[in-house]
Protein backbone atom coordinates (compact mmCIF):
# COMPACT_ATOMS: atom_id res chain seq x y z
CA UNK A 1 -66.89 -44.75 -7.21
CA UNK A 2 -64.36 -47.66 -8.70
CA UNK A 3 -61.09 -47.22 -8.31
CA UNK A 4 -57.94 -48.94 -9.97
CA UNK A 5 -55.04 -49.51 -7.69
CA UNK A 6 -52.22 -50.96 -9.08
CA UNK A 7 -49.67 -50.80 -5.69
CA UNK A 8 -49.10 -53.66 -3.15
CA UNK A 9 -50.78 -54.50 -1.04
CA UNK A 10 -53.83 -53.45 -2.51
CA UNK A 11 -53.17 -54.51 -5.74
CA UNK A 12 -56.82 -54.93 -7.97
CA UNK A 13 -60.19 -53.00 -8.48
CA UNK A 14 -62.16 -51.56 -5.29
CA UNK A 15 -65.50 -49.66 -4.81
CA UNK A 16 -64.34 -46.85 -2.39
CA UNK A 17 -67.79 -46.10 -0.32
CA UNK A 18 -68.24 -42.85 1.76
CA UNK A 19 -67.15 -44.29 4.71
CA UNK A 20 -64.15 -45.12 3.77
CA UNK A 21 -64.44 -48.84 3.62
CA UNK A 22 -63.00 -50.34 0.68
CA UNK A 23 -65.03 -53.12 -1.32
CA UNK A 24 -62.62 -55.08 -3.95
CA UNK A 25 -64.52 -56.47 -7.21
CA UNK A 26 -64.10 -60.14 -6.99
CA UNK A 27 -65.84 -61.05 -9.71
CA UNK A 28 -69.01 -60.97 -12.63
CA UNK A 29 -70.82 -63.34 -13.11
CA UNK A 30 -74.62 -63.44 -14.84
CA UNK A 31 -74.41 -59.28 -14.11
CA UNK A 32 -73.99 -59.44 -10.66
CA UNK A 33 -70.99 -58.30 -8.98
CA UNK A 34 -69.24 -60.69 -6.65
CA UNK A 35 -66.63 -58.74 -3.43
CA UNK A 36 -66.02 -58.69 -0.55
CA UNK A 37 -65.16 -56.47 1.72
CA UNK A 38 -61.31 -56.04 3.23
CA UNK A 39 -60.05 -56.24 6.88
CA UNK A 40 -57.27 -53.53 7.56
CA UNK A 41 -56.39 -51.59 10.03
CA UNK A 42 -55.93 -47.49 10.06
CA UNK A 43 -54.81 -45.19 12.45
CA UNK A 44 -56.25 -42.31 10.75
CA UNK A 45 -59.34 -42.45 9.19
CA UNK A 46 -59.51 -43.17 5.26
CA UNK A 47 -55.42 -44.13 5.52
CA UNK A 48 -54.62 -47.90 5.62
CA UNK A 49 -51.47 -49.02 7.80
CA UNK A 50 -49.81 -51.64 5.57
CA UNK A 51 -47.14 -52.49 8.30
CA UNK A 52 -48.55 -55.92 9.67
CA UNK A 53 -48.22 -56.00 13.43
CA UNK A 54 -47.12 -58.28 15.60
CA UNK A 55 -50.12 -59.76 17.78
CA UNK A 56 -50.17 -60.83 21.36
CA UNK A 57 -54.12 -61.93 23.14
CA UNK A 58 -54.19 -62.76 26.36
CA UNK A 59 -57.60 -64.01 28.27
CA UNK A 60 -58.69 -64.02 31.69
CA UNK A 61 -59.07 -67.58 33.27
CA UNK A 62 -62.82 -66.98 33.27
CA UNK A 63 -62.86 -66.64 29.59
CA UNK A 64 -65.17 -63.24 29.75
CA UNK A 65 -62.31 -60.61 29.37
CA UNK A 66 -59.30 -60.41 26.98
CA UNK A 67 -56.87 -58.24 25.66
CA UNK A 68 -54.88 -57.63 22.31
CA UNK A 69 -51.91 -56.13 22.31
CA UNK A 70 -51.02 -55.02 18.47
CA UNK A 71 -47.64 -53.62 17.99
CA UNK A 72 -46.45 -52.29 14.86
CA UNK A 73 -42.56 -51.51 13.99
CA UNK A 74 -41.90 -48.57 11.52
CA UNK A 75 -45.74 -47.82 10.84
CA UNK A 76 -46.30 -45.16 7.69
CA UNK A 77 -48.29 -43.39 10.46
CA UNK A 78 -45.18 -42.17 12.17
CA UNK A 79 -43.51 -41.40 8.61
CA UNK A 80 -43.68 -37.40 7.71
CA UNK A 81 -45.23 -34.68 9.82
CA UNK A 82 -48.37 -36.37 10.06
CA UNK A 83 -48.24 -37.63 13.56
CA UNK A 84 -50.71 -35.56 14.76
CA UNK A 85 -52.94 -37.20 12.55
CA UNK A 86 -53.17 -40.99 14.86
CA UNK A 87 -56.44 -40.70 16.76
CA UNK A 88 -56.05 -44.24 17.47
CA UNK A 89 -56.55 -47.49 15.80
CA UNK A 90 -59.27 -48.95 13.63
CA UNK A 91 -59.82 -52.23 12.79
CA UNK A 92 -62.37 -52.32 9.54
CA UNK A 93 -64.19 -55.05 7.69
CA UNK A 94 -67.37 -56.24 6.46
CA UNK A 95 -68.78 -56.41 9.83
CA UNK A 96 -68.51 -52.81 10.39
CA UNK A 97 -65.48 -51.42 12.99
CA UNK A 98 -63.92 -51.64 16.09
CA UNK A 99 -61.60 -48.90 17.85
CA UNK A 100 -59.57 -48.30 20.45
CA UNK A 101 -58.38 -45.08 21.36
CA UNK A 102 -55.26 -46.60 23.42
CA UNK A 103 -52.30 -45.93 21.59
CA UNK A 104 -48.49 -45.41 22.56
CA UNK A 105 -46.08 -43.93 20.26
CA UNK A 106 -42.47 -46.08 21.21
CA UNK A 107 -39.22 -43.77 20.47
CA UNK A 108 -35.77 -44.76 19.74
CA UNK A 109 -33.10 -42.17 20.16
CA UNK A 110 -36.03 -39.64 20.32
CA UNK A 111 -37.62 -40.39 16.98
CA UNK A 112 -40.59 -42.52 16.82
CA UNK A 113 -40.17 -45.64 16.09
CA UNK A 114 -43.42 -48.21 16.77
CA UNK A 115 -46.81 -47.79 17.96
CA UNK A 116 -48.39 -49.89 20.46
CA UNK A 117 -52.16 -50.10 20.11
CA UNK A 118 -53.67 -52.06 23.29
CA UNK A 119 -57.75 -53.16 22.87
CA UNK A 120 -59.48 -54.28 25.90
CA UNK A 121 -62.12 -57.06 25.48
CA UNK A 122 -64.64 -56.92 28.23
CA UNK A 123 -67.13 -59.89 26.87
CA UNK A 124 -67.09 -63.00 25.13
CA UNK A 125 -68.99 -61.77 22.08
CA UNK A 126 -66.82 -58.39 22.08
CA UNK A 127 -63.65 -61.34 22.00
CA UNK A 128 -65.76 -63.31 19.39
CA UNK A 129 -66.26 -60.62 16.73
CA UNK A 130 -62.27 -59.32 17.85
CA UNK A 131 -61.49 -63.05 16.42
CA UNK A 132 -63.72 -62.90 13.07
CA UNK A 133 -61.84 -59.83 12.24
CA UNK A 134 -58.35 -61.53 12.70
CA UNK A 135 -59.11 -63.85 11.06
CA UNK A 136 -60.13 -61.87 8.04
CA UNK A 137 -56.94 -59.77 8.48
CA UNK A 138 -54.90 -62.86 8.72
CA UNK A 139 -55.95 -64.29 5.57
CA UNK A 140 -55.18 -61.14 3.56
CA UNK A 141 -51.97 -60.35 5.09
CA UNK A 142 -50.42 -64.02 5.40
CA UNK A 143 -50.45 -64.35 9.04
CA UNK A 144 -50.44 -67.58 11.24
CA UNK A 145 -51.41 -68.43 14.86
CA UNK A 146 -49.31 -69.76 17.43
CA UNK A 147 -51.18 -70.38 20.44
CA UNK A 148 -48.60 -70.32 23.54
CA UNK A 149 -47.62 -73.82 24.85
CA UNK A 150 -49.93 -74.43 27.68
CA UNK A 151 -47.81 -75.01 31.57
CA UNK A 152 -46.79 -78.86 32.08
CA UNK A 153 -49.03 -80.56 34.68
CA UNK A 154 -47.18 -81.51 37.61
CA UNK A 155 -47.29 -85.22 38.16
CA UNK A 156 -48.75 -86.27 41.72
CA UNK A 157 -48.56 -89.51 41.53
CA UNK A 158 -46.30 -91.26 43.50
């Protein structure tokens, strides 16, 4: 099925498949259709979360385990009475999904306020394919990195 959409931030034409992933028509050329696919994120399935979060990875010294800590301030999923609906967090693109179930509802004066989705990377390719989708997401959502200023080596000279 093609759909129009004519709302930020989805703004353009997409092919909406079964499963919910979104293809957007990129071009035609010679009768072939040209797309790709987009990287979002949904805590519901079939509802995109256009808050952006705010990203923190950390990785063991070993460089085999990892985690990403994605927190997002004011999400539409807390907005209305559909809550209940958050059965965790999905991260979608071309290369198919990845989920954790690990999320934390933050409240403020007893209404929610954030969620807090935490995704534990256990290998190098599991932190590998984590990246490729970042860096999908961060293209279509204007993000940067920042990697953390690494600790001053003591000088033992003397």
């Amino acid at each position: 099925m093609l759909v129009d959409f004519d709302t930020a931030p989805h703004k353009g034409r997409f092919f909406v498949l079964d499963f919910n992933l979104k293809l957007r028509v990129n071009d035609i050329i010679d009768n072939y259709l040209y797309f790709f696919v987009m990287a979002e994120m949904q805590f519901a399935r079939g509802r995109t979360e256009p808050v952006v979060p705010d990203i923190r990875l950390t990785k063991s010294r070993n460089g085999q385990e990892g985690t990403a800590i994605l927190y997002f301030n004011k999400p539409d999923a807390l907005c209305g009475n559909d809550v209940d609906a958050v059965t965790g967090l999905y991260m979608i693109d071309e290369e198919g999904e990845i989920v954790t179930r690990e999320v934390k509802a933050k409240f403020l004066d007893g209404q929610p306020a954030a969620l807090e989705a935490i995704y534990l990377i256990k290998s190098p390719a599991e932190w590998d394919r984590f990246i490729r989708f970042m860096d999908r997401y961060a293209a279509e959502n204007g993000l940067g990195f920042d990697e953390a200023p690494k600790p001053k080596e003591e000088n033992t000279e003397t």
